[in-house]
Protein backbone atom coordinates (compact mmCIF):
# COMPACT_ATOMS: atom_id res chain seq x y z
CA UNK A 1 161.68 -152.34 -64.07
CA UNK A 2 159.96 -149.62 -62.05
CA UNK A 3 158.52 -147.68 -64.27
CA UNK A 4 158.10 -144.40 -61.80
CA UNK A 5 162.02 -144.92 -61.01
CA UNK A 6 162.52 -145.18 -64.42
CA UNK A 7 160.94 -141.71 -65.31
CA UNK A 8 162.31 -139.62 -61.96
CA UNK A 9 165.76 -140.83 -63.33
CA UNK A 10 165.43 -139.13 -66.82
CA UNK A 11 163.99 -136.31 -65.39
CA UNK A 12 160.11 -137.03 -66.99
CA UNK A 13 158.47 -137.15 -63.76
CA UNK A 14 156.69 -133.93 -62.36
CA UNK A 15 153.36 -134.30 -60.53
CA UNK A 16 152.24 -137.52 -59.39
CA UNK A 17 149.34 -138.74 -57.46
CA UNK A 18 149.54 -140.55 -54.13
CA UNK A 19 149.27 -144.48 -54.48
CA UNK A 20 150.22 -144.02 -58.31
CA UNK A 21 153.90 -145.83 -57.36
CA UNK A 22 152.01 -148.59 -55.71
CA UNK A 23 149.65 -149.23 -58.02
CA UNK A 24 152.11 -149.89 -60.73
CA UNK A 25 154.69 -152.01 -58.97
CA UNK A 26 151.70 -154.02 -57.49
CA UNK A 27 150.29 -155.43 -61.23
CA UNK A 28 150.14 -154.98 -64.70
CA UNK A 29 148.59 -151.59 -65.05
CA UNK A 30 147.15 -149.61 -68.30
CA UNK A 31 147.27 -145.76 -68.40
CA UNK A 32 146.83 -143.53 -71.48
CA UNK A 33 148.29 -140.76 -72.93
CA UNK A 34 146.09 -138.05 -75.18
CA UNK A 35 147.42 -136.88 -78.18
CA UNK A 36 145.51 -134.23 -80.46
CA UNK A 37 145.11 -134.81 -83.89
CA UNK A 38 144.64 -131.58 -85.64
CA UNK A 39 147.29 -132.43 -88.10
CA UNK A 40 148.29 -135.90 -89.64
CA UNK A 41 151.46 -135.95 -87.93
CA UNK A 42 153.06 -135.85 -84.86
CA UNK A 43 155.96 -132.96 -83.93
CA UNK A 44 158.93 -133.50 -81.13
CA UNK A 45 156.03 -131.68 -79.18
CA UNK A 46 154.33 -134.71 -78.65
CA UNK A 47 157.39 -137.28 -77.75
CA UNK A 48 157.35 -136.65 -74.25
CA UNK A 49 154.18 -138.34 -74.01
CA UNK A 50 154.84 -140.70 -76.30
CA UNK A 51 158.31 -141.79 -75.10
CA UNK A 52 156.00 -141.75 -71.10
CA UNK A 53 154.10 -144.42 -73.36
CA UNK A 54 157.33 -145.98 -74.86
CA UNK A 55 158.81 -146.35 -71.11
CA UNK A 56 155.88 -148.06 -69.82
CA UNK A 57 155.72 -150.42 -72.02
CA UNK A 58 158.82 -151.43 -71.59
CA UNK A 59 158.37 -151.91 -68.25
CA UNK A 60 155.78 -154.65 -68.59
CA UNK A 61 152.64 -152.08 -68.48
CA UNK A 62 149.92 -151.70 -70.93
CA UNK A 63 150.01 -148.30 -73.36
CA UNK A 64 146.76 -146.88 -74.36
CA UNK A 65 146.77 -143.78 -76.88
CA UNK A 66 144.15 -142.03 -76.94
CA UNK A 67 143.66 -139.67 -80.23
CA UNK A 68 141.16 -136.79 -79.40
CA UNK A 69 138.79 -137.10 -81.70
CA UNK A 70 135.84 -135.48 -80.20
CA UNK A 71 137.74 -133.16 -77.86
CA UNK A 72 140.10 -132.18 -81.07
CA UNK A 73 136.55 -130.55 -82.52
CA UNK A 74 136.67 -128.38 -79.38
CA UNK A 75 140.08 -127.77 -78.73
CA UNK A 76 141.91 -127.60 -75.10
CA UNK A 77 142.27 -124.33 -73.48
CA UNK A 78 145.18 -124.99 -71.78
CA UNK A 79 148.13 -122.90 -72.57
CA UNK A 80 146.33 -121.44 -75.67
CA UNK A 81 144.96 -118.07 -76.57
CA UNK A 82 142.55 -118.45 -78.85
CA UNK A 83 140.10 -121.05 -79.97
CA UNK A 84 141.54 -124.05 -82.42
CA UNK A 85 139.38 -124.46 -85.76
CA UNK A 86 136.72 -127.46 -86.01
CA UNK A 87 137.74 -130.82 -87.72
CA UNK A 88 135.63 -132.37 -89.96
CA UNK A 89 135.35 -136.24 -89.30
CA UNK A 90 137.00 -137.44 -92.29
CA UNK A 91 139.80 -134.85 -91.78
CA UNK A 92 140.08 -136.63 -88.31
CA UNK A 93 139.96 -140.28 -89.33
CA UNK A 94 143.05 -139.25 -91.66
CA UNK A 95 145.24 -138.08 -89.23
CA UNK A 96 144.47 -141.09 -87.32
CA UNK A 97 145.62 -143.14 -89.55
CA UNK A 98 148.33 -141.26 -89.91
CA UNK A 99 149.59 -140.99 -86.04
CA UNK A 100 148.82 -144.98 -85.66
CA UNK A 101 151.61 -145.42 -88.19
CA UNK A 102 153.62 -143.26 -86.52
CA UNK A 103 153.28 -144.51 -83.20
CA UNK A 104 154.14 -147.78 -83.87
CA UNK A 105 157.24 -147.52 -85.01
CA UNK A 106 157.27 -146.53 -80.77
CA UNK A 107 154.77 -148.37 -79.42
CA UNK A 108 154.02 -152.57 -79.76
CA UNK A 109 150.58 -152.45 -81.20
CA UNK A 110 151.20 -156.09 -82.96
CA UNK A 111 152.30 -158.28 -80.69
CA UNK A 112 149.80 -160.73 -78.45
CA UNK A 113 151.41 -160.11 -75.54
CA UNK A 114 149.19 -158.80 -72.65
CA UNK A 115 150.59 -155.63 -72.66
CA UNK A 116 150.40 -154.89 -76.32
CA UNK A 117 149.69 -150.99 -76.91
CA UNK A 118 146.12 -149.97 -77.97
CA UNK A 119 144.82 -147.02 -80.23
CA UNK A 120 141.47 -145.51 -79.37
CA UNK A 121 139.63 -142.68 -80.31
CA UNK A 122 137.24 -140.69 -78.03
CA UNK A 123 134.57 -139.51 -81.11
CA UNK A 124 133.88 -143.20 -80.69
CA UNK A 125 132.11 -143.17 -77.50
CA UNK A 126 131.16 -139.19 -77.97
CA UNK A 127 129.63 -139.07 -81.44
CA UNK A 128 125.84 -140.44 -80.11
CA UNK A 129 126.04 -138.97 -76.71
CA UNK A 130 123.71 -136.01 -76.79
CA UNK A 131 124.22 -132.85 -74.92
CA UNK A 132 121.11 -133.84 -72.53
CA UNK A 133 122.47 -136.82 -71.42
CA UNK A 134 125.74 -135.26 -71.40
CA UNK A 135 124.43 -132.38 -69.01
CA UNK A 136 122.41 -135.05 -66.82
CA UNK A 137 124.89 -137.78 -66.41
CA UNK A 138 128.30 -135.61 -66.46
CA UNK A 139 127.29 -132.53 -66.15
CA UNK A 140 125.52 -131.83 -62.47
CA UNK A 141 128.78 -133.88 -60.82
CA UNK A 142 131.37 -131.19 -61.48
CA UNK A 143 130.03 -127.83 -60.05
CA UNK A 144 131.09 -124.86 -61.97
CA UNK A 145 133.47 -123.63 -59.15
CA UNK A 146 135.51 -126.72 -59.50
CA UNK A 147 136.46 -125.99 -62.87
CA UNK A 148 136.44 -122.41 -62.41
CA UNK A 149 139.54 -122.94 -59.75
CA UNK A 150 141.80 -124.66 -62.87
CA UNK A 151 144.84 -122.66 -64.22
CA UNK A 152 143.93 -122.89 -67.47
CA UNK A 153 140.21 -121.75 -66.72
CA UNK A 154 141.90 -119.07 -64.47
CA UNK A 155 144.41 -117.72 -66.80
CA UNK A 156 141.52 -116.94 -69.45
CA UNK A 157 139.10 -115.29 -66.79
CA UNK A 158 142.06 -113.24 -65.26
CA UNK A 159 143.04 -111.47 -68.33
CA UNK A 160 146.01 -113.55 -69.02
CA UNK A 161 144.35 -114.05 -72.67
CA UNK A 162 142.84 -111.10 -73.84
CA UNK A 163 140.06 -113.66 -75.77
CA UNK A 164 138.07 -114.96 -72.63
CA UNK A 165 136.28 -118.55 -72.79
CA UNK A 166 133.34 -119.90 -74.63
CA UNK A 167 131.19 -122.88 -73.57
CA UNK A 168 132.49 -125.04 -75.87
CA UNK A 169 136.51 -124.68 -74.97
CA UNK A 170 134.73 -124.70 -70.45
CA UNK A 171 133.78 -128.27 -71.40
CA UNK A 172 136.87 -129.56 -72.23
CA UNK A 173 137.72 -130.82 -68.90
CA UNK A 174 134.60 -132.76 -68.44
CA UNK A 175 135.28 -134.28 -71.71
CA UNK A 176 138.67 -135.23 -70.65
CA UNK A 177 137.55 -136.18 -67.68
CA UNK A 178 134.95 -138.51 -69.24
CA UNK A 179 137.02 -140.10 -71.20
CA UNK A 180 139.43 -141.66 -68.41
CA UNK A 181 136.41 -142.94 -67.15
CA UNK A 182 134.79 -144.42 -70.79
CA UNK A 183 138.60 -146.36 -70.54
CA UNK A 184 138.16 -147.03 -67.13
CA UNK A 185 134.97 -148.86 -67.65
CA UNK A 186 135.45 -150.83 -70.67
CA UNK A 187 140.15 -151.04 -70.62
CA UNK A 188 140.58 -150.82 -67.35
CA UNK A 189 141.97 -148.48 -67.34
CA UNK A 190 143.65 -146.78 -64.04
CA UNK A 191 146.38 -144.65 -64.66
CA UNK A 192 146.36 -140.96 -66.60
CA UNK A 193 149.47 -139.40 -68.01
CA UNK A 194 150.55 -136.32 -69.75
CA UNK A 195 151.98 -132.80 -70.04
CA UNK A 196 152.26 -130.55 -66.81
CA UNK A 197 149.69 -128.49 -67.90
CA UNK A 198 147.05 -131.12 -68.32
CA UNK A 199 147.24 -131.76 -64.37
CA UNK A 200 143.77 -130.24 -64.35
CA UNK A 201 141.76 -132.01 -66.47
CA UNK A 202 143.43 -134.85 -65.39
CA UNK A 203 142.38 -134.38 -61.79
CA UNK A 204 138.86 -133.71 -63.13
CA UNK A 205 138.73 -136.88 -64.91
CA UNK A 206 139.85 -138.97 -61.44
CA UNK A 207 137.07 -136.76 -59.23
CA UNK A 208 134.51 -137.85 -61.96
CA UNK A 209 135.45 -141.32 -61.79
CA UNK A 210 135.06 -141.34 -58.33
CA UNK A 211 131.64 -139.23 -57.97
CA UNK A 212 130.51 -141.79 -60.60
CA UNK A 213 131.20 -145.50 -59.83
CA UNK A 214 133.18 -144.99 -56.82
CA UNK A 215 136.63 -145.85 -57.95
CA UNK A 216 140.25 -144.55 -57.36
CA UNK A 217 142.52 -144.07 -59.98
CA UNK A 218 146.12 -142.61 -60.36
CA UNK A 219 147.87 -139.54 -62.58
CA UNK A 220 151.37 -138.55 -63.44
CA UNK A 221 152.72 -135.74 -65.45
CA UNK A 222 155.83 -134.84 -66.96
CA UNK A 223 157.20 -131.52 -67.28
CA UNK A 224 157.37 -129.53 -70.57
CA UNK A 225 160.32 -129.24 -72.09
CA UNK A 226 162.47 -126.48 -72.16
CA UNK A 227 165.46 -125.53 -73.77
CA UNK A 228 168.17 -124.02 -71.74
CA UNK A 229 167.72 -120.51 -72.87
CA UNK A 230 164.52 -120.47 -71.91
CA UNK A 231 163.18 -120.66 -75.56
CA UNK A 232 160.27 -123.15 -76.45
CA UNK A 233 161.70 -126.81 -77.44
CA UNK A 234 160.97 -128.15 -81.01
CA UNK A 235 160.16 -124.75 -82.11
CA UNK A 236 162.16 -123.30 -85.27
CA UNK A 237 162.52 -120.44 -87.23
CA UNK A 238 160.83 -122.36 -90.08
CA UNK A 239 158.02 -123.95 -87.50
CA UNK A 240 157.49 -127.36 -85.49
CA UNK A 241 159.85 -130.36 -86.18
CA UNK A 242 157.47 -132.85 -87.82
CA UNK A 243 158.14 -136.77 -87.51
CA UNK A 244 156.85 -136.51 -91.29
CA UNK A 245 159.22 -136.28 -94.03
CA UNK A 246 156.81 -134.97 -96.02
CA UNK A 247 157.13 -131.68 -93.35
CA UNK A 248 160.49 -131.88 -91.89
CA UNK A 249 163.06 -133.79 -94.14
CA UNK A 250 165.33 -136.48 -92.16
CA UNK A 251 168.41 -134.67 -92.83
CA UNK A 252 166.52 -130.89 -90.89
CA UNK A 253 165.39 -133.49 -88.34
CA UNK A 254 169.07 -134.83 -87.71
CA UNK A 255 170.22 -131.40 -87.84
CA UNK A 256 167.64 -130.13 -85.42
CA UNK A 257 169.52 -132.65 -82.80
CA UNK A 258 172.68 -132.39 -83.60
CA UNK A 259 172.48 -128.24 -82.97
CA UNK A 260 170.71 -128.66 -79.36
CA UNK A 261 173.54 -127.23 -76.96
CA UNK A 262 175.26 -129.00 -74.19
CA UNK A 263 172.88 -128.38 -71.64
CA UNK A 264 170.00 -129.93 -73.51
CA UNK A 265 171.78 -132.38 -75.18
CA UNK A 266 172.15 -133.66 -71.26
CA UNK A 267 168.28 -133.50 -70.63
CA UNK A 268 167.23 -135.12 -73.80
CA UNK A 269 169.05 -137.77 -74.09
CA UNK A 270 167.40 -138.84 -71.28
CA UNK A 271 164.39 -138.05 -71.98
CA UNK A 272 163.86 -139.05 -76.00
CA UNK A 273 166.13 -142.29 -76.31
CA UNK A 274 165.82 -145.57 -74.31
CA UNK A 275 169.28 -146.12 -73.50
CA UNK A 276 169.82 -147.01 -70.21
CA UNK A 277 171.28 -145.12 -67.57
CA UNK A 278 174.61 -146.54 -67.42
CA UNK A 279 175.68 -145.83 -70.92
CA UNK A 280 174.36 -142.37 -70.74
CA UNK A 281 176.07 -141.48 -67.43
CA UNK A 282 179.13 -142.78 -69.49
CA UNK A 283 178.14 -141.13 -72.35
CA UNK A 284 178.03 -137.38 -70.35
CA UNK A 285 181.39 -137.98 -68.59
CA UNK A 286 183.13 -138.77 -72.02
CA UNK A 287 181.38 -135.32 -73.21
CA UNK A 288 182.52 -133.09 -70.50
CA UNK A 289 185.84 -134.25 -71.75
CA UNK A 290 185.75 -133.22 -74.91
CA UNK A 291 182.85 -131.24 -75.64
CA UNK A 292 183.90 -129.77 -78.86
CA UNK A 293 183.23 -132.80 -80.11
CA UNK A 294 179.43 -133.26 -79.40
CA UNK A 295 179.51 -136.64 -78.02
CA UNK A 296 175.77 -136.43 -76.87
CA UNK A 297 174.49 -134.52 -79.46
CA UNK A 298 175.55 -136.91 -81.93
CA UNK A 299 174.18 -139.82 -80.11
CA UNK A 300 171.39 -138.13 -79.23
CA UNK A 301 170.93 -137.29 -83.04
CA UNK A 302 171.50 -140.51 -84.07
CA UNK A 303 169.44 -142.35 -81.48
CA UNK A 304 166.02 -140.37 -82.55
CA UNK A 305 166.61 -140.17 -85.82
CA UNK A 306 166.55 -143.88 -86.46
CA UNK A 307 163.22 -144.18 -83.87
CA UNK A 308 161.92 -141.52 -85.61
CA UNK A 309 162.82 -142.40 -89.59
CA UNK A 310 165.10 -145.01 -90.22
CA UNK A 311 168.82 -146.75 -89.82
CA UNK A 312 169.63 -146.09 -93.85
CA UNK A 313 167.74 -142.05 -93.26
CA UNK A 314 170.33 -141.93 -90.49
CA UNK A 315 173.17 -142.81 -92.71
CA UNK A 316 171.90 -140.33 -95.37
CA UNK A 317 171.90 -137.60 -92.79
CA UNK A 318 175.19 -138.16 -91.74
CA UNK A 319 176.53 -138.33 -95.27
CA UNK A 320 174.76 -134.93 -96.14
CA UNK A 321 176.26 -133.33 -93.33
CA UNK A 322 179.89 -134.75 -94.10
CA UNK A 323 179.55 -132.88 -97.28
CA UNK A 324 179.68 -129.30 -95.93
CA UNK A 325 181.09 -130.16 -93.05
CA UNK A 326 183.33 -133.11 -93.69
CA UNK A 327 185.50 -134.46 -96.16
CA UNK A 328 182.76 -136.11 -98.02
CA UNK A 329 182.83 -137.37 -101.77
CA UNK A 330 182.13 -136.51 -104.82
CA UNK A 331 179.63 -139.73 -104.94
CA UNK A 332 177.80 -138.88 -102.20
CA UNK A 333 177.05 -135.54 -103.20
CA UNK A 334 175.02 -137.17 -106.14
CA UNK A 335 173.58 -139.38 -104.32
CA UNK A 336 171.94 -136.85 -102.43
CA UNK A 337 168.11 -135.98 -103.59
CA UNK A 338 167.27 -132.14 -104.76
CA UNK A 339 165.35 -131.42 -101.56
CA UNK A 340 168.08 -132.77 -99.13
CA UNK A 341 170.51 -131.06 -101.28
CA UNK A 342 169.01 -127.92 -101.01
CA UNK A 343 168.77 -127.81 -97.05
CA UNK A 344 172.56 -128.75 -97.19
CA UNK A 345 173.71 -125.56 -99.00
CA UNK A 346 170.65 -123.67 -97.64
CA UNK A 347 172.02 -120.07 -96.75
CA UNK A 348 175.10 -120.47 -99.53
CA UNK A 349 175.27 -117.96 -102.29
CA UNK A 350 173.46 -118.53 -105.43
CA UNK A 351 174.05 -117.43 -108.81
CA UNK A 352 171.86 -118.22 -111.76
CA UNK A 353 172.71 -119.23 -115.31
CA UNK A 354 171.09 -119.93 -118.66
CA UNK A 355 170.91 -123.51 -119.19
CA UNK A 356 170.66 -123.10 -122.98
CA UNK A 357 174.12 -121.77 -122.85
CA UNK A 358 175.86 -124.11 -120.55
CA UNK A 359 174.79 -126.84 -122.91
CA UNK A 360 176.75 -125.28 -125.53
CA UNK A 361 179.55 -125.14 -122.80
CA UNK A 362 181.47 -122.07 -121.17
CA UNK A 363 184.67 -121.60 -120.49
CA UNK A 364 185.60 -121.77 -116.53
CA UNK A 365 187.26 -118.36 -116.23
CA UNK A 366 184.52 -116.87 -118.07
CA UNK A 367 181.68 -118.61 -116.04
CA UNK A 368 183.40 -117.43 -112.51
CA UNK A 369 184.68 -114.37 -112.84
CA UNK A 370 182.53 -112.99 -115.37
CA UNK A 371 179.07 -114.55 -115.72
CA UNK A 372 179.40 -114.83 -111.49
CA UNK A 373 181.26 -113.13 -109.17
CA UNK A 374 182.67 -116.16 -107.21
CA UNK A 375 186.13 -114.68 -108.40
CA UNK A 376 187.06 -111.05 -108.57
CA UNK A 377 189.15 -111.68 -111.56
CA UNK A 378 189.58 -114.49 -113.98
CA UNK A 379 193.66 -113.88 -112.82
CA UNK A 380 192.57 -114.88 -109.35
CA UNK A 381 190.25 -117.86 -110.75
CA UNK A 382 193.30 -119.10 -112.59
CA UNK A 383 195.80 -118.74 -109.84
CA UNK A 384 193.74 -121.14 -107.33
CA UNK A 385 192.68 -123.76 -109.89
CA UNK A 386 196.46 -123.88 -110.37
CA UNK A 387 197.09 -124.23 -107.02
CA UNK A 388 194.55 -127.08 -106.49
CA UNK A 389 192.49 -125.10 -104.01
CA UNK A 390 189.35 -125.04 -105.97
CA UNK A 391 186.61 -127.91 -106.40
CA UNK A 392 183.55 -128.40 -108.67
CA UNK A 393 180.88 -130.80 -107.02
CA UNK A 394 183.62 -132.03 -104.22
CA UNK A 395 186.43 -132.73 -106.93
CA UNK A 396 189.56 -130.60 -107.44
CA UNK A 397 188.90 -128.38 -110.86
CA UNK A 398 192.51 -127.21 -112.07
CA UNK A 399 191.69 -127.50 -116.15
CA UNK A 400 191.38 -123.56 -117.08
CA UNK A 401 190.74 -124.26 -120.56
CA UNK A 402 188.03 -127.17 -120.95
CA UNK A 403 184.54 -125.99 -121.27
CA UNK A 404 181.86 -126.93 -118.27
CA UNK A 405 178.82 -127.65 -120.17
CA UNK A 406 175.78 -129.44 -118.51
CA UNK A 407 176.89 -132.92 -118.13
CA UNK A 408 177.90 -131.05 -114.45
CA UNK A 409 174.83 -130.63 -113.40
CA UNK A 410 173.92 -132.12 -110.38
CA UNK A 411 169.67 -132.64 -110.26
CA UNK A 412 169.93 -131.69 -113.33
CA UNK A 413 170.47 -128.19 -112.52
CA UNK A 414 172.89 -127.17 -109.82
CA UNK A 415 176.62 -127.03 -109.92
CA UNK A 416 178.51 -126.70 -106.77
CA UNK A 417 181.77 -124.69 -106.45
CA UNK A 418 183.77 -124.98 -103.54
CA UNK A 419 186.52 -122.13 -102.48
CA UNK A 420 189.73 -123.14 -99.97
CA UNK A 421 187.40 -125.48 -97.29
CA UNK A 422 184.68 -123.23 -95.97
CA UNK A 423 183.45 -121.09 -99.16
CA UNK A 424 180.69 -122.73 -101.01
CA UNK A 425 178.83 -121.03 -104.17
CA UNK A 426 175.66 -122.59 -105.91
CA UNK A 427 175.22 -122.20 -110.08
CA UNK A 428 171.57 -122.94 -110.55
CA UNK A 429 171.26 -123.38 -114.59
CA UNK A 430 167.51 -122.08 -115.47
């Protein structure tokens, strides 16, 4: 497979430096991709780069990952406005561990083949390098104008960012730049990939290697993602979308890619799944169909989801999301956990109950039309029980006169009613 043809294709290729093609289709190659590791997980943010990785493994190259150890301390300028906070080491080593894991459920770390993929971290080789040796060896190659010319250098300076520049955030391109040459040196490394915005430093880092020890070596960037109203991708109303349960739940996750719209669902596809062209072309002619029934998205959704989490978190999703939007069961709606549970009926109206005097049981009329409001009128509440239109966690409820004590509870504390198809109402029993 060509990997180059493989990224123009899903529309991941944006900048790419002359020979790079060449290079690749010529031998086994190794490039690297830098990820930062302020927190101990990765966000959708990062799968471009990773899924660049994913890609060229796939294609018989070697992956190198490159957590930012020592350049995570500093933090990149690029694209920000304001300095990142410090990391202490052990804070780093954490998250390490933490975005190995994740990584390999992308990446072949394992394996003895010759391209397995390979974690390193650039505190490493940084920690005993001190800042004179730094400023001899690295330091007088790169003149100041060089890095002045940058965007992300330029954008500070020109008042862009009202913050300007320190010292520490102007030497983050040397450090980048170092670093493809520490993994040229000792991995063999020849090829640099990432973000758009990281053209820069990634330049730097081949005009170092060069001034250095005299060798050529090759970039490629993708383009950041976008979402077709212009708004930034993997951003929420409730923050980033975290490959971490323990941040973003795998049901929100699902959800997050089942809601992208048409447009997007088109781009990503492409871009965070490996399923090959054909199918997907297939796949987007079947949508345009019959888009009202979201095709892509639900690939798309299911595809990542399963990467991402698992084949049995998938299922889960899918069941949670039947039961408001399905015709799901009254066993899978206790089978769902309190946190899922809660993100399914997130945004439905609550009302709240003593517990102590649902255990001694209240009658139905009394507990919806007059401890709640779900019913206007214990007349109303009576005629749509009778008429089999109203449900109590997912089954029918038509008995006016047996008490619902707390044997009903669901997580030992919610009770779901359910109005006609659409109108849900949450008892929480406190």
């Amino acid at each position: 497979m060509n990997f180059v043809e493989e990224l123009r294709w899903r529309g991941m290729l944006q900048d790419i430096m002359p020979g790079t093609e060449e290079q690749l289709q010529k031998e086994q190659t190794t490039a690297y991709v830098g990820i930062d590791p302020t927190a101990d997980s990765l966000h959708i943010g990062h799968l471009c780069g990773i899924m660049m990785l994913r890609h060229l493994q796939r294609c018989g190259h070697k992956p190198i990952a490159l957590i930012g150890g020592a350049t995570g301390m500093i933090g990149d300028p690029s694209g920000k406005s304001a300095e990142r906070n410090l990391l202490t080491e052990e804070t780093l080593r954490h998250n390490q561990e933490c975005i190995k894991r994740q990584l390999s459920k992308f990446l072949d770390f394992e394996s003895d083949a010759p391209n397995a993929a390979e974690l390193v971290n650039n505190y490493d080789w940084m920690k005993d390098f001190t800042f004179l040796d730094f400023a001899r060896e690295i330091g007088k190659l790169i003149t100041v104008n060089y890095m002045m010319a940058k965007d992300s250098v330029k954008k500070r300076f020109n008042g862009e960012y009202s913050q300007g520049m320190s010292f520490t955030e102007f030497t983050y391109q040397l450090l980048q730049g170092y670093d493809f040459v520490w993994l040229n040196e000792h991995k063999n490394c020849l090829l640099q990939m990432g973000g758009s915005d990281q053209w820069g430093n990634i330049t730097t880092g081949i005009e170092l290697m060069r001034k250095m020890n005299g060798k050529t070596a090759f970039a490629l960037t993708c383009p950041l993602i976008t979402k077709a109203d212009g708004g930034k991708f993997g951003k929420t109303e409730s923050g980033n979308i975290w490959l971490d349960r323990r941040y973003t739940s795998p049901y929100k996750f699902y959800q997050f890619w089942l809601n992208v719209s048409d447009q997007d669902a088109e781009k990503y596809i492409k871009i965070f799944t490996s399923l090959p062209k054909e199918e997907i072309d297939a796949l987007t002619a079947e949508h345009r169909e019959a888009p009202h029934l979201r095709l892509l998205q639900k690939r798309l959704a299911k595809e990542v989801t399963v990467m991402v989490h698992s084949e049995e978190d998938y299922q889960a999703a899918v069941e949670a999301s039947n039961i408001l939007f399905g015709n799901a069961t009254a066993e899978a709606l206790h089978k769902l956990d309190e946190e899922t549970f809660l993100q399914v009926f997130e945004g439905v109206e609550q009302f709240r109950i003593s517990k102590a005097e649902l255990e001694q049981g209240i009658q139905p009329l009394d507990l919806l039309a007059v401890q709640t409001s779900i019913f206007p009128s214990k007349g109303e509440a009576r005629k749509m029980m009778q008429a089999n239109g109203f449900s109590m966690n997912k089954e029918k409820l038509t008995d006016t006169q047996t008490a619902i004590d707390s044997k009903a509870l669901l997580n030992g504390k919610y009770i779901l009613f359910q109005k006609g198809k659409k109108n849900y109402y949450l008892i929480v029993a406190e």
